[in-house]
PDB file of N, CA and C in Angstrom:
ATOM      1  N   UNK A   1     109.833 118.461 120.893  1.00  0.00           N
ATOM      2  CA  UNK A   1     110.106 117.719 119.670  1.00  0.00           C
ATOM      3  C   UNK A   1     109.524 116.313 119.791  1.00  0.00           C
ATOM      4  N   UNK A   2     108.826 116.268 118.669  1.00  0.00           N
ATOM      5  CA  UNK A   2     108.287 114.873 118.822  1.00  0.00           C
ATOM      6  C   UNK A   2     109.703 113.086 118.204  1.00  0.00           C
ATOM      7  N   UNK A   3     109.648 111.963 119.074  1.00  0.00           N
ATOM      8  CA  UNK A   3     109.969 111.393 118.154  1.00  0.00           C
ATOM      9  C   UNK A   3     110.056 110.276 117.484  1.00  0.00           C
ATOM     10  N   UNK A   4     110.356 109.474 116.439  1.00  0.00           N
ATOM     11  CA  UNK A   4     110.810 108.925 115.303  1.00  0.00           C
ATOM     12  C   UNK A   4     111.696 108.086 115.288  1.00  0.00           C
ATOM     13  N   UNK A   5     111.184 106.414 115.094  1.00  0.00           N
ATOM     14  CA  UNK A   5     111.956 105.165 114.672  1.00  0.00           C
ATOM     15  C   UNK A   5     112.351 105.313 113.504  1.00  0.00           C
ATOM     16  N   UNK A   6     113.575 105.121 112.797  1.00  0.00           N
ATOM     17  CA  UNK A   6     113.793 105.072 111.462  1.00  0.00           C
ATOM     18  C   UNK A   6     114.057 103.845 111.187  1.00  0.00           C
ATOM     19  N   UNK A   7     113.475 103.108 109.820  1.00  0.00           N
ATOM     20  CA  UNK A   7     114.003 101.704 109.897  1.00  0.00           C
ATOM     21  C   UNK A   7     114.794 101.693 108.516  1.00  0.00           C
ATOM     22  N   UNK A   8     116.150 101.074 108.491  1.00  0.00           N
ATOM     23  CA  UNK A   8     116.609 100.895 107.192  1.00  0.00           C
ATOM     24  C   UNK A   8     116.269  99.582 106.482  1.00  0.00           C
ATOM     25  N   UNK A   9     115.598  99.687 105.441  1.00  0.00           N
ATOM     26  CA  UNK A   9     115.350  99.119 104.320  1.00  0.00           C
ATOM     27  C   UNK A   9     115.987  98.077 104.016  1.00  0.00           C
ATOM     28  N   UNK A  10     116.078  96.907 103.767  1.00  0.00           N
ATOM     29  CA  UNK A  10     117.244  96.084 102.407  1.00  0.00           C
ATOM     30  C   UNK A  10     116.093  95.823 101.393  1.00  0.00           C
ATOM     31  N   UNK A  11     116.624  95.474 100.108  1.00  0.00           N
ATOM     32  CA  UNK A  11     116.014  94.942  98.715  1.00  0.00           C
ATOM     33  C   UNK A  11     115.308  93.870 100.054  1.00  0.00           C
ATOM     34  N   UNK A  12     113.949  93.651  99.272  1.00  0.00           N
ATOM     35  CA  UNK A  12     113.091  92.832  99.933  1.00  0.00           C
ATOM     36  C   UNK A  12     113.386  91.418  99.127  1.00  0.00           C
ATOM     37  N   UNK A  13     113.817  91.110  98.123  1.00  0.00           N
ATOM     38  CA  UNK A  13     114.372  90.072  97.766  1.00  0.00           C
ATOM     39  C   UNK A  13     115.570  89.731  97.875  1.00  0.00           C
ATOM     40  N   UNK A  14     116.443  90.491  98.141  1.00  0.00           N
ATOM     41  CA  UNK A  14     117.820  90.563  98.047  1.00  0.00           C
ATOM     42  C   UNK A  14     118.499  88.797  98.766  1.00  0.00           C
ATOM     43  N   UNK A  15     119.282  88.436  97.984  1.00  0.00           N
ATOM     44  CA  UNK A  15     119.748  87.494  98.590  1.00  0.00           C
ATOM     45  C   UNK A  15     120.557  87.330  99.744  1.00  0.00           C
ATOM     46  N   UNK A  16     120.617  86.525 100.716  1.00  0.00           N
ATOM     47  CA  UNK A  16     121.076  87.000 101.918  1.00  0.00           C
ATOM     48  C   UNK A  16     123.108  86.884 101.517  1.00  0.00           C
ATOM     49  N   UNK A  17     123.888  87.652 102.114  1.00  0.00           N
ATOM     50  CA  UNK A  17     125.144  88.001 101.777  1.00  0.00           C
ATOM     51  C   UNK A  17     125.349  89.015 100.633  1.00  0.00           C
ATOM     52  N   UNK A  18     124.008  89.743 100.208  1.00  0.00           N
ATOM     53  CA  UNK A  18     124.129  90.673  99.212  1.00  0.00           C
ATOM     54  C   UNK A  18     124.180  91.823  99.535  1.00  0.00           C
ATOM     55  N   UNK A  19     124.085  92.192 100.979  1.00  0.00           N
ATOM     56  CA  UNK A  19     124.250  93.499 101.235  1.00  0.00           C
ATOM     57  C   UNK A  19     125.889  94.388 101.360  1.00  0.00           C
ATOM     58  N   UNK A  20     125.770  95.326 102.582  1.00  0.00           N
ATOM     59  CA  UNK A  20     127.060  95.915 102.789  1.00  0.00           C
ATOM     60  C   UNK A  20     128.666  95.397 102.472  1.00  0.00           C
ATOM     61  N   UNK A  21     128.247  93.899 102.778  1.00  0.00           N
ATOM     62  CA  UNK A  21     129.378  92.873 103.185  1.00  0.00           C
ATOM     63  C   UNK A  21     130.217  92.614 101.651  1.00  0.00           C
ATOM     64  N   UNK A  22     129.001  92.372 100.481  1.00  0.00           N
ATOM     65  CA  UNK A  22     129.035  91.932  98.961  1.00  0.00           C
ATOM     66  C   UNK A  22     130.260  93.104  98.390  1.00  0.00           C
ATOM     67  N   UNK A  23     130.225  94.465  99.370  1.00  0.00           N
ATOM     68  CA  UNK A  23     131.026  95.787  98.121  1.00  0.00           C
ATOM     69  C   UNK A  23     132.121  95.488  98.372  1.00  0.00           C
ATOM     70  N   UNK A  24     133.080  95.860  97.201  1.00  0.00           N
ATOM     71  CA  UNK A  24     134.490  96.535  97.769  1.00  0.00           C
ATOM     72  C   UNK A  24     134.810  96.306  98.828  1.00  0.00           C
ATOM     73  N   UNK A  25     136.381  96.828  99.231  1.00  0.00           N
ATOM     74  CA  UNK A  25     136.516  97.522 100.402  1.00  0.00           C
ATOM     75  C   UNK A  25     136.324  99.228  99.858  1.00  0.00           C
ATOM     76  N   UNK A  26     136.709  99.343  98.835  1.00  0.00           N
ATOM     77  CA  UNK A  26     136.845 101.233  98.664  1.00  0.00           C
ATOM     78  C   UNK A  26     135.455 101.473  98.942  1.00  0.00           C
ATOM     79  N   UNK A  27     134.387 100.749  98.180  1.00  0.00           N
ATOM     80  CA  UNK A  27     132.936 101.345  98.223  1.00  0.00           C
ATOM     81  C   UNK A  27     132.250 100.915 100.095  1.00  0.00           C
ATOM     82  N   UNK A  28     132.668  99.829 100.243  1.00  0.00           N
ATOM     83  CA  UNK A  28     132.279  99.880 101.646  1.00  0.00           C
ATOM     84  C   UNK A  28     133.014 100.681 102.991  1.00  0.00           C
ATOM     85  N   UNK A  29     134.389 101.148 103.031  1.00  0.00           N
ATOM     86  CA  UNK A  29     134.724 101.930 103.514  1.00  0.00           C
ATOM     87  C   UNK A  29     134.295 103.444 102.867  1.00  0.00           C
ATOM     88  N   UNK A  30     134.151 103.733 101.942  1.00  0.00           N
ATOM     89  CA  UNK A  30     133.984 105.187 101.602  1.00  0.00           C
ATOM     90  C   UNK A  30     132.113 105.271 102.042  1.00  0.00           C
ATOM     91  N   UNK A  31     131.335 104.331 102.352  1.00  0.00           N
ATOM     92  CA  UNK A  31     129.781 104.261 102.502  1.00  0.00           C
ATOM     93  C   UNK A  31     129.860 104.349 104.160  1.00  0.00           C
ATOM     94  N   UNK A  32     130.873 103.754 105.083  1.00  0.00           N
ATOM     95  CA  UNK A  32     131.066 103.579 106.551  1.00  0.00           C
ATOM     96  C   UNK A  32     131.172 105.358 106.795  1.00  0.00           C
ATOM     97  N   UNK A  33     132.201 105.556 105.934  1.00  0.00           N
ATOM     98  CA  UNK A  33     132.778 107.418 106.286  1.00  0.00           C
ATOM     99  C   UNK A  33     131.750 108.085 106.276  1.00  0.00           C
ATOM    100  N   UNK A  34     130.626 107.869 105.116  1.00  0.00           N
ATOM    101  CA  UNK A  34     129.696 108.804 104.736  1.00  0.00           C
ATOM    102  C   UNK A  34     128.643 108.530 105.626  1.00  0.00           C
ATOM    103  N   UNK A  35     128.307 107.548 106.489  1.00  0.00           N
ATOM    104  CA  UNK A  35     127.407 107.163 107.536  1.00  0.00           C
ATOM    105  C   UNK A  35     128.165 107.752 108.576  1.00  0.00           C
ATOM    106  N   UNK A  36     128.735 108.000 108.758  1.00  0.00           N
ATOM    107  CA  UNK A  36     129.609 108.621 109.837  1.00  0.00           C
ATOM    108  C   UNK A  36     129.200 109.796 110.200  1.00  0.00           C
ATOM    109  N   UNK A  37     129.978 110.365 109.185  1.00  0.00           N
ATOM    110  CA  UNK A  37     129.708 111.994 108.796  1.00  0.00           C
ATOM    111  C   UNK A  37     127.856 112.189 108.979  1.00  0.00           C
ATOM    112  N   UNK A  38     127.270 111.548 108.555  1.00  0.00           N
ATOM    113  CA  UNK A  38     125.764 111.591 108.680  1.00  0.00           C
ATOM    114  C   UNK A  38     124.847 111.705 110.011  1.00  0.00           C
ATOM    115  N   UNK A  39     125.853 110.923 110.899  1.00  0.00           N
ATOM    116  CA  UNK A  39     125.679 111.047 112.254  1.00  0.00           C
ATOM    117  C   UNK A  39     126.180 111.945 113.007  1.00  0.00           C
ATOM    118  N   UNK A  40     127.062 112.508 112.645  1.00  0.00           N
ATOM    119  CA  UNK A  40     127.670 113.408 113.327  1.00  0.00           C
ATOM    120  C   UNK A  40     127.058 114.677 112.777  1.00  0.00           C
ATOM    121  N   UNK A  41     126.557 114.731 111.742  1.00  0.00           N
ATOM    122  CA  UNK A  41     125.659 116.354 111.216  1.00  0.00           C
ATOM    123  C   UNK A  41     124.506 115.972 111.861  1.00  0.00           C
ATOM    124  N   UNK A  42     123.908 114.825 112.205  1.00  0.00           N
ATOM    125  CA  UNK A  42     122.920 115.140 112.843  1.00  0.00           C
ATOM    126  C   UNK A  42     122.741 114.525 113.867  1.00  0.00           C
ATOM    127  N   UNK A  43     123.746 114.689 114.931  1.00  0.00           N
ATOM    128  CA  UNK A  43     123.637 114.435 116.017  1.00  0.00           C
ATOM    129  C   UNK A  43     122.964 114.513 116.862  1.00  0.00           C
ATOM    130  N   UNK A  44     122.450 116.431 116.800  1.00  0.00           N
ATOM    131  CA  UNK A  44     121.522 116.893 118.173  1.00  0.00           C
ATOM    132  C   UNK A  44     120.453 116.192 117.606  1.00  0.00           C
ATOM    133  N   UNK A  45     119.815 115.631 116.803  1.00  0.00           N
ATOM    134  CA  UNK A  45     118.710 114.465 116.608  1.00  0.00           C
ATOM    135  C   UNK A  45     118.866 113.735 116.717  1.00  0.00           C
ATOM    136  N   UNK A  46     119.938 112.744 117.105  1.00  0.00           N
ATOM    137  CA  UNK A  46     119.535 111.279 117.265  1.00  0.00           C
ATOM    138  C   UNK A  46     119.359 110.997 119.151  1.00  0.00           C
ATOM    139  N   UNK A  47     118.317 110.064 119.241  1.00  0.00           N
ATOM    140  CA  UNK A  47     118.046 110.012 120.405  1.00  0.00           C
ATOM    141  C   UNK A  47     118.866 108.549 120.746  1.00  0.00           C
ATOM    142  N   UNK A  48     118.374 107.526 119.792  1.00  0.00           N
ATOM    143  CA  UNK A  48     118.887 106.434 119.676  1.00  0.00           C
ATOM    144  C   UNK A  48     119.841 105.830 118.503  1.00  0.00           C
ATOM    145  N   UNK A  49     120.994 105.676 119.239  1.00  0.00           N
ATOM    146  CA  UNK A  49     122.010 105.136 118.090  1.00  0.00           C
ATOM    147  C   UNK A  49     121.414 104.408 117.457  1.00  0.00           C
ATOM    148  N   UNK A  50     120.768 103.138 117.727  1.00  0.00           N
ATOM    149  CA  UNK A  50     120.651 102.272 117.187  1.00  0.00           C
ATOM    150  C   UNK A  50     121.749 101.318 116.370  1.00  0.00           C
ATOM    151  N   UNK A  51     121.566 100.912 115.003  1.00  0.00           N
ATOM    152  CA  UNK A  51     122.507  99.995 114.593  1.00  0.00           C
ATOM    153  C   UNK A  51     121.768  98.664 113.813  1.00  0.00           C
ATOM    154  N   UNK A  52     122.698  97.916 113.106  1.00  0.00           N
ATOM    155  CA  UNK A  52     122.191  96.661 111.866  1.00  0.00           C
ATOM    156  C   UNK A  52     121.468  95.726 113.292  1.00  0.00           C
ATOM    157  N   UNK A  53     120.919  95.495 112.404  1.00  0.00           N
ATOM    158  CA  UNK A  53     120.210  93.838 112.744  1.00  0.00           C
ATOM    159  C   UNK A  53     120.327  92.551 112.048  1.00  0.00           C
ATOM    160  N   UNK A  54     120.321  92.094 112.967  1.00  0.00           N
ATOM    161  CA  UNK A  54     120.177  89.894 112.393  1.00  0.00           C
ATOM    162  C   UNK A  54     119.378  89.709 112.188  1.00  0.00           C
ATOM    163  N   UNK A  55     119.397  88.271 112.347  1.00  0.00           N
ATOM    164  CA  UNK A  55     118.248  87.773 111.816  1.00  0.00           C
ATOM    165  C   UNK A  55     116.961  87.505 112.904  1.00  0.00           C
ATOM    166  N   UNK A  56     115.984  87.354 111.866  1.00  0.00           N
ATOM    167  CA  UNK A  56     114.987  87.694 112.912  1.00  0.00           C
ATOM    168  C   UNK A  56     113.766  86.209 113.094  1.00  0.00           C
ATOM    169  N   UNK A  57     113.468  86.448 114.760  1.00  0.00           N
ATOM    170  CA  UNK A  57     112.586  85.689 115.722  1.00  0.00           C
ATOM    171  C   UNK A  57     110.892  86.048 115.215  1.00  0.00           C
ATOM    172  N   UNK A  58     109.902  85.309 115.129  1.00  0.00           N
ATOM    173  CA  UNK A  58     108.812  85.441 115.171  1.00  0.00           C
ATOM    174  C   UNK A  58     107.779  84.905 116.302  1.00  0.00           C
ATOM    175  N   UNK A  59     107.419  85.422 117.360  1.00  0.00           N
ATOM    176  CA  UNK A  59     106.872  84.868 118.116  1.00  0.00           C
ATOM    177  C   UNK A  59     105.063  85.236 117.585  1.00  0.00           C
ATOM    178  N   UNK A  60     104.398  84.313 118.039  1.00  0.00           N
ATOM    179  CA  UNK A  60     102.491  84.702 117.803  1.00  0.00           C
ATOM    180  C   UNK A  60     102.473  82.962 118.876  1.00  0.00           C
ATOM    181  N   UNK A  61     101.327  83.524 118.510  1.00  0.00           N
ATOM    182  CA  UNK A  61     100.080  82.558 119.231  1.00  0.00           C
ATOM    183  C   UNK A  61     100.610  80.442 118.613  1.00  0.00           C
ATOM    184  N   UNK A  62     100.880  80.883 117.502  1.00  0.00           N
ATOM    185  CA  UNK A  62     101.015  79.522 117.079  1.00  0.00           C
ATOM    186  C   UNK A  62     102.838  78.999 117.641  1.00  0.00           C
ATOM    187  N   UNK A  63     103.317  80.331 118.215  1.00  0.00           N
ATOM    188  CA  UNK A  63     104.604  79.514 118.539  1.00  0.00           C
ATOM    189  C   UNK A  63     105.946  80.271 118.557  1.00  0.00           C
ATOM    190  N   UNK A  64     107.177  80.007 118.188  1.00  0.00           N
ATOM    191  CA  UNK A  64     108.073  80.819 117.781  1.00  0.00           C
ATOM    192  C   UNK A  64     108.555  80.071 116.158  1.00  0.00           C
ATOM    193  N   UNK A  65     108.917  81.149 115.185  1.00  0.00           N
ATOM    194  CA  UNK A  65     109.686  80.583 114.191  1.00  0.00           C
ATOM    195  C   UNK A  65     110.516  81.484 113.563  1.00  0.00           C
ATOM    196  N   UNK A  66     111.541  81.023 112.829  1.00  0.00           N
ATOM    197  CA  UNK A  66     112.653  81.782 111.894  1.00  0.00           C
ATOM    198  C   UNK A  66     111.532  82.627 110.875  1.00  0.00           C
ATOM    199  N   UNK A  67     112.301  83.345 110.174  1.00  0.00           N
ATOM    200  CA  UNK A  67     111.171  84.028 109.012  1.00  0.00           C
ATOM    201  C   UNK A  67     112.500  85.313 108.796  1.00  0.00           C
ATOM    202  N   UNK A  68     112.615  85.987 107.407  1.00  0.00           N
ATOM    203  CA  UNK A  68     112.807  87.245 107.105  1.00  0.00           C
ATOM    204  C   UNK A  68     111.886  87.803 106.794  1.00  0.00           C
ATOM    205  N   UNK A  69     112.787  89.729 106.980  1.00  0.00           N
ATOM    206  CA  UNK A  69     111.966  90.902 106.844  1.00  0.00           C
ATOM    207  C   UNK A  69     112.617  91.418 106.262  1.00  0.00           C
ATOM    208  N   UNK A  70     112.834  92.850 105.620  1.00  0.00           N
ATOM    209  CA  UNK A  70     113.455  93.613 104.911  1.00  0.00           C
ATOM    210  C   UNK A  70     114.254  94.350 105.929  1.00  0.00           C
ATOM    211  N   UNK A  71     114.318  94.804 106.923  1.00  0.00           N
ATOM    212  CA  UNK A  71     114.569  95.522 108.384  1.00  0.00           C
ATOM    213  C   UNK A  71     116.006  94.974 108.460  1.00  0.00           C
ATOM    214  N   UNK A  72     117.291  96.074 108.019  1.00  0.00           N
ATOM    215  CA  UNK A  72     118.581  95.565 108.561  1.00  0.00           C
ATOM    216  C   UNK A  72     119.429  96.886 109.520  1.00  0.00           C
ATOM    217  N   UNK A  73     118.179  97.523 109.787  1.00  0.00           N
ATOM    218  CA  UNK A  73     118.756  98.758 110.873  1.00  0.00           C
ATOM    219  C   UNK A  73     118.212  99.671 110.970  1.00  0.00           C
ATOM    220  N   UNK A  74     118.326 100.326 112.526  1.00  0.00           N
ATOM    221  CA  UNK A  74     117.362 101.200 113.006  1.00  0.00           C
ATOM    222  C   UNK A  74     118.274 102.551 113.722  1.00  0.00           C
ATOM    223  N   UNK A  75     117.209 103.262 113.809  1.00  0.00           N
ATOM    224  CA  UNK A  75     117.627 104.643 114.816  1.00  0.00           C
ATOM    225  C   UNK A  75     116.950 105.151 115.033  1.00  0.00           C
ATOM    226  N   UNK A  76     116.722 106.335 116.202  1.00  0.00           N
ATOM    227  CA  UNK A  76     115.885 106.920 117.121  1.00  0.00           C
ATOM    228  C   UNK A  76     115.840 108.381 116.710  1.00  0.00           C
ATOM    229  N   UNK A  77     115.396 109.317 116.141  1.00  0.00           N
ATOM    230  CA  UNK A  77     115.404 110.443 115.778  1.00  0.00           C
ATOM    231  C   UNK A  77     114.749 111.497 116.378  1.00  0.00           C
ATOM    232  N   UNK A  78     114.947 112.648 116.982  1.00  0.00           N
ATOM    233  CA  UNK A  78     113.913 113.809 117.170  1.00  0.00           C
ATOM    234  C   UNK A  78     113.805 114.939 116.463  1.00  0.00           C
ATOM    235  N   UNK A  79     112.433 115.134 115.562  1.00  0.00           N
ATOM    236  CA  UNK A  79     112.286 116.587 114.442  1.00  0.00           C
ATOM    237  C   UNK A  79     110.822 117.154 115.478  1.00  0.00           C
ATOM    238  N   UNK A  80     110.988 118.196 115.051  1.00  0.00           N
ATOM    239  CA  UNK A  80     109.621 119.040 115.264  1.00  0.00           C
ATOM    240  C   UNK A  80     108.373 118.235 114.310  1.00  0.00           C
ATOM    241  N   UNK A  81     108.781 117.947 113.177  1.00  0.00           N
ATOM    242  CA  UNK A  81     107.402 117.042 112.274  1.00  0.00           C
ATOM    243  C   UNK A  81     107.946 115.486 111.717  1.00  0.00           C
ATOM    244  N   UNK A  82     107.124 115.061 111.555  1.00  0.00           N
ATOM    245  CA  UNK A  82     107.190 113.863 110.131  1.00  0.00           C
ATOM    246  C   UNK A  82     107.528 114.477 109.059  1.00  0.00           C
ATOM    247  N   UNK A  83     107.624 115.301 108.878  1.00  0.00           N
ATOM    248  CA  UNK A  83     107.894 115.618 107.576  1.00  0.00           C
ATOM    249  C   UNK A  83     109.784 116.345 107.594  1.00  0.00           C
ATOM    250  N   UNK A  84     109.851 117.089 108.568  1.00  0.00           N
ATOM    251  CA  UNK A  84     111.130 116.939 109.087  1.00  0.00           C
ATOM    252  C   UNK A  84     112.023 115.726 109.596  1.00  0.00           C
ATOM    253  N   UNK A  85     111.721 114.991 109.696  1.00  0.00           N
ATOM    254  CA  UNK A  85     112.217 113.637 110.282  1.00  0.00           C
ATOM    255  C   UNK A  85     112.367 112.950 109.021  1.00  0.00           C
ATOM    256  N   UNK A  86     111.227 112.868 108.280  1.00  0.00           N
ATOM    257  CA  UNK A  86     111.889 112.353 106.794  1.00  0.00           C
ATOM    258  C   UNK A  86     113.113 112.761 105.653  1.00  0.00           C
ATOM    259  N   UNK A  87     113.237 113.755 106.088  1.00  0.00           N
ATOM    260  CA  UNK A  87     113.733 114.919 105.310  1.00  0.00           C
ATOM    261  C   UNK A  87     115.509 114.699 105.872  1.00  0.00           C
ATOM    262  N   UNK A  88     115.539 114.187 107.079  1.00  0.00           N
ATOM    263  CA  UNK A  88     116.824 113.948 107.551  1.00  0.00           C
ATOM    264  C   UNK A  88     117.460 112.907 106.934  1.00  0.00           C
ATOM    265  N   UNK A  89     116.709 112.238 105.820  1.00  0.00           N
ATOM    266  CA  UNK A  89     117.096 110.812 105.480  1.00  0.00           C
ATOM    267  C   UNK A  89     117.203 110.981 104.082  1.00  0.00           C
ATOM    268  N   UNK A  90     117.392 112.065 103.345  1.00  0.00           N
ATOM    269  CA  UNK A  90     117.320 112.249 101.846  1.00  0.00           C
ATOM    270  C   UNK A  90     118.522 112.587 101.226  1.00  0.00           C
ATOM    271  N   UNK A  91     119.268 111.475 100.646  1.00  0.00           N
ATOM    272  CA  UNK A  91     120.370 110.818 100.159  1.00  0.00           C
ATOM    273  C   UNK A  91     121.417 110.422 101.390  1.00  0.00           C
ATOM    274  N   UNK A  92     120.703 109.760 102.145  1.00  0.00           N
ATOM    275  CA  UNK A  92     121.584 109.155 102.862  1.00  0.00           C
ATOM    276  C   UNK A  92     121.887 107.720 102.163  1.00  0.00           C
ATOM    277  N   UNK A  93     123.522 107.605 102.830  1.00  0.00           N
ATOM    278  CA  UNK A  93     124.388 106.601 102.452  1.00  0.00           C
ATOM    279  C   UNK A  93     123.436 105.264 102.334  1.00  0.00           C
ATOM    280  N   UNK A  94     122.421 105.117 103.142  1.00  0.00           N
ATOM    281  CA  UNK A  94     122.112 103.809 103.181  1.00  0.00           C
ATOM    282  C   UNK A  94     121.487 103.630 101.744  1.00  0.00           C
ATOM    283  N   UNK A  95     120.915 103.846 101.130  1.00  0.00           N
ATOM    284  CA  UNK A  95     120.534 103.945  99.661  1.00  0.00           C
ATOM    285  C   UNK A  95     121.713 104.197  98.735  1.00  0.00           C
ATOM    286  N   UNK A  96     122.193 105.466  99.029  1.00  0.00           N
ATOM    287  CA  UNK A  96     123.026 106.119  97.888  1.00  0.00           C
ATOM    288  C   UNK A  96     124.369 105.232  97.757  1.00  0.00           C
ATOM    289  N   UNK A  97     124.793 105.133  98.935  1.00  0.00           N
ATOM    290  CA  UNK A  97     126.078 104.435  98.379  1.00  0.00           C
ATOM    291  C   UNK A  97     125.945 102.673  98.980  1.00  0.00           C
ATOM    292  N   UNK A  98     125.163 102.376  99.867  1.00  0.00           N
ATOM    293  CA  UNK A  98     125.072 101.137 100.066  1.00  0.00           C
ATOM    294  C   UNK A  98     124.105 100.255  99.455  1.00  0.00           C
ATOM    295  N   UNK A  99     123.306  99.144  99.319  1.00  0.00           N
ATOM    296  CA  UNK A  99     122.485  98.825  98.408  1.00  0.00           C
ATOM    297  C   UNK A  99     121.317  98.373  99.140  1.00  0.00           C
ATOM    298  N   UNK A 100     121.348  99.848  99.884  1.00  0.00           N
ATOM    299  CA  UNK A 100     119.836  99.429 100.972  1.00  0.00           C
ATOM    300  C   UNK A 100     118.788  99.574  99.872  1.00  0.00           C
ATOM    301  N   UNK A 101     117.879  99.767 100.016  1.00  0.00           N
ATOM    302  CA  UNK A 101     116.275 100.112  99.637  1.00  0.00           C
ATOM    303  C   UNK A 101     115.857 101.554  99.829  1.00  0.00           C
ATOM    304  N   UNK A 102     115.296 101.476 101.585  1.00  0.00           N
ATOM    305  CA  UNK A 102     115.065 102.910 101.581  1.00  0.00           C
ATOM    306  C   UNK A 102     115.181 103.104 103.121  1.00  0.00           C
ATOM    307  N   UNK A 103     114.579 104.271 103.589  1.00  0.00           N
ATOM    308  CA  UNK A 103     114.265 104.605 105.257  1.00  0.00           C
ATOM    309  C   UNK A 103     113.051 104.889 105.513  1.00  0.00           C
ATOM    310  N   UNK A 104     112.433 103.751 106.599  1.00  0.00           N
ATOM    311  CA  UNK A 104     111.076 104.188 107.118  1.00  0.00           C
ATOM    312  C   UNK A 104     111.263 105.064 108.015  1.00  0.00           C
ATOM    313  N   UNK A 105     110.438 105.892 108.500  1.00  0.00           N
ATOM    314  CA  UNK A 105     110.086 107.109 109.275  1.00  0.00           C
ATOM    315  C   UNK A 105     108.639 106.720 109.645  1.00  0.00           C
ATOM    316  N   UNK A 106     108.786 106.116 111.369  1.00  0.00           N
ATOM    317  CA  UNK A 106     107.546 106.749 112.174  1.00  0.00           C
ATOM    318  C   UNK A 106     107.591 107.170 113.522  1.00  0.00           C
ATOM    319  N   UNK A 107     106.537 108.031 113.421  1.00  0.00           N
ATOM    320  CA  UNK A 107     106.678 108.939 114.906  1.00  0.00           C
ATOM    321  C   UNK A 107     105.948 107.506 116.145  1.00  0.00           C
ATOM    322  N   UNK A 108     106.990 107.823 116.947  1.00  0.00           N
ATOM    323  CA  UNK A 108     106.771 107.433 118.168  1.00  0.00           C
ATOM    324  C   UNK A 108     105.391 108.181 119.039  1.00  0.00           C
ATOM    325  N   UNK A 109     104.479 106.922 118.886  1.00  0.00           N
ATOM    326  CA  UNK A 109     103.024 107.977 119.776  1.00  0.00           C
ATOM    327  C   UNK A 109     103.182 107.127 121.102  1.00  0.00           C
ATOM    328  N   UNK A 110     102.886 108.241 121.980  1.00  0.00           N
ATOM    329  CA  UNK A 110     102.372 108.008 123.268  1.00  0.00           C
ATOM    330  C   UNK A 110     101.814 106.754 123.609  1.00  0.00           C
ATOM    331  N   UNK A 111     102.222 106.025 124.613  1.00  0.00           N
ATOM    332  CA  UNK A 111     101.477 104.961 125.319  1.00  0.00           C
ATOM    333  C   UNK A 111     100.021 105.555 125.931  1.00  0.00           C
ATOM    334  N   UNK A 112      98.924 104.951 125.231  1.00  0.00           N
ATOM    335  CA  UNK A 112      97.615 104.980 125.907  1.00  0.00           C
ATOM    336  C   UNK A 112      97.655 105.240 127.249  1.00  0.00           C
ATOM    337  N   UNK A 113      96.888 105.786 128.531  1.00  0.00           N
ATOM    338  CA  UNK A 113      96.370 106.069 129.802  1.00  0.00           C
ATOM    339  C   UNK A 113      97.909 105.853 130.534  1.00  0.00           C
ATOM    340  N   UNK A 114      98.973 106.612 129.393  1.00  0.00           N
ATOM    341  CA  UNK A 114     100.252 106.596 130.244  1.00  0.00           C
ATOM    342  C   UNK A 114     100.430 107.877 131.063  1.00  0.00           C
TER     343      UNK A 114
END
């Protein structure tokens, strides 16, 4: 089985404190259950829990600086395809009931002359 970073999405404009934190408690506890349950049906695929992210570091050539991305959480997945690996992510909570965006899906390739 080959595998697969998934990255969760936020609104790329979204104002910061507008996510998970902004719902309910009914809609944000009933979105926690349904992420739950999501993990646990697909357990024998996840390689890496993963989990949300902060805020984020930019390091390059000119230095280090603050900066946002859309990127508020990740996980490690194993499918036989990309196209299976995407397919694990279709109406998941992070969209449907939370006010993510969407889920990236890419396959993990091999390190060169590894």
């Amino acid at each position: 089985m080959k595998q697969f970073l998934a990255l969760y999405m936020g609104r790329p404009n979204a104002a910061p404190g507008s996510g998970a934190a902004s719902l309910d408690e009914k809609t944000r506890n009933a979105g926690m259950a349904a992420w739950q349950k999501w993990m646990v049906d697909h357990q024998a695929n996840i390689v890496g829990m993963g989990g949300p992210l902060g805020s984020t570091k930019k390091t390059s050539a000119a230095g280090v600086s603050d900066m946002r991305n859309a990127v508020v959480g990740y996980v490690v997945v194993k499918a036989d395809s990309h196209e299976a690996a995407a397919k694990m992510f279709e109406g998941h909570p992070h969209f449907s009931i939370f006010p993510g965006d969407s889920v990236e899906i890419m396959e993990q390739l091999p390190i060169p002359g590894a």
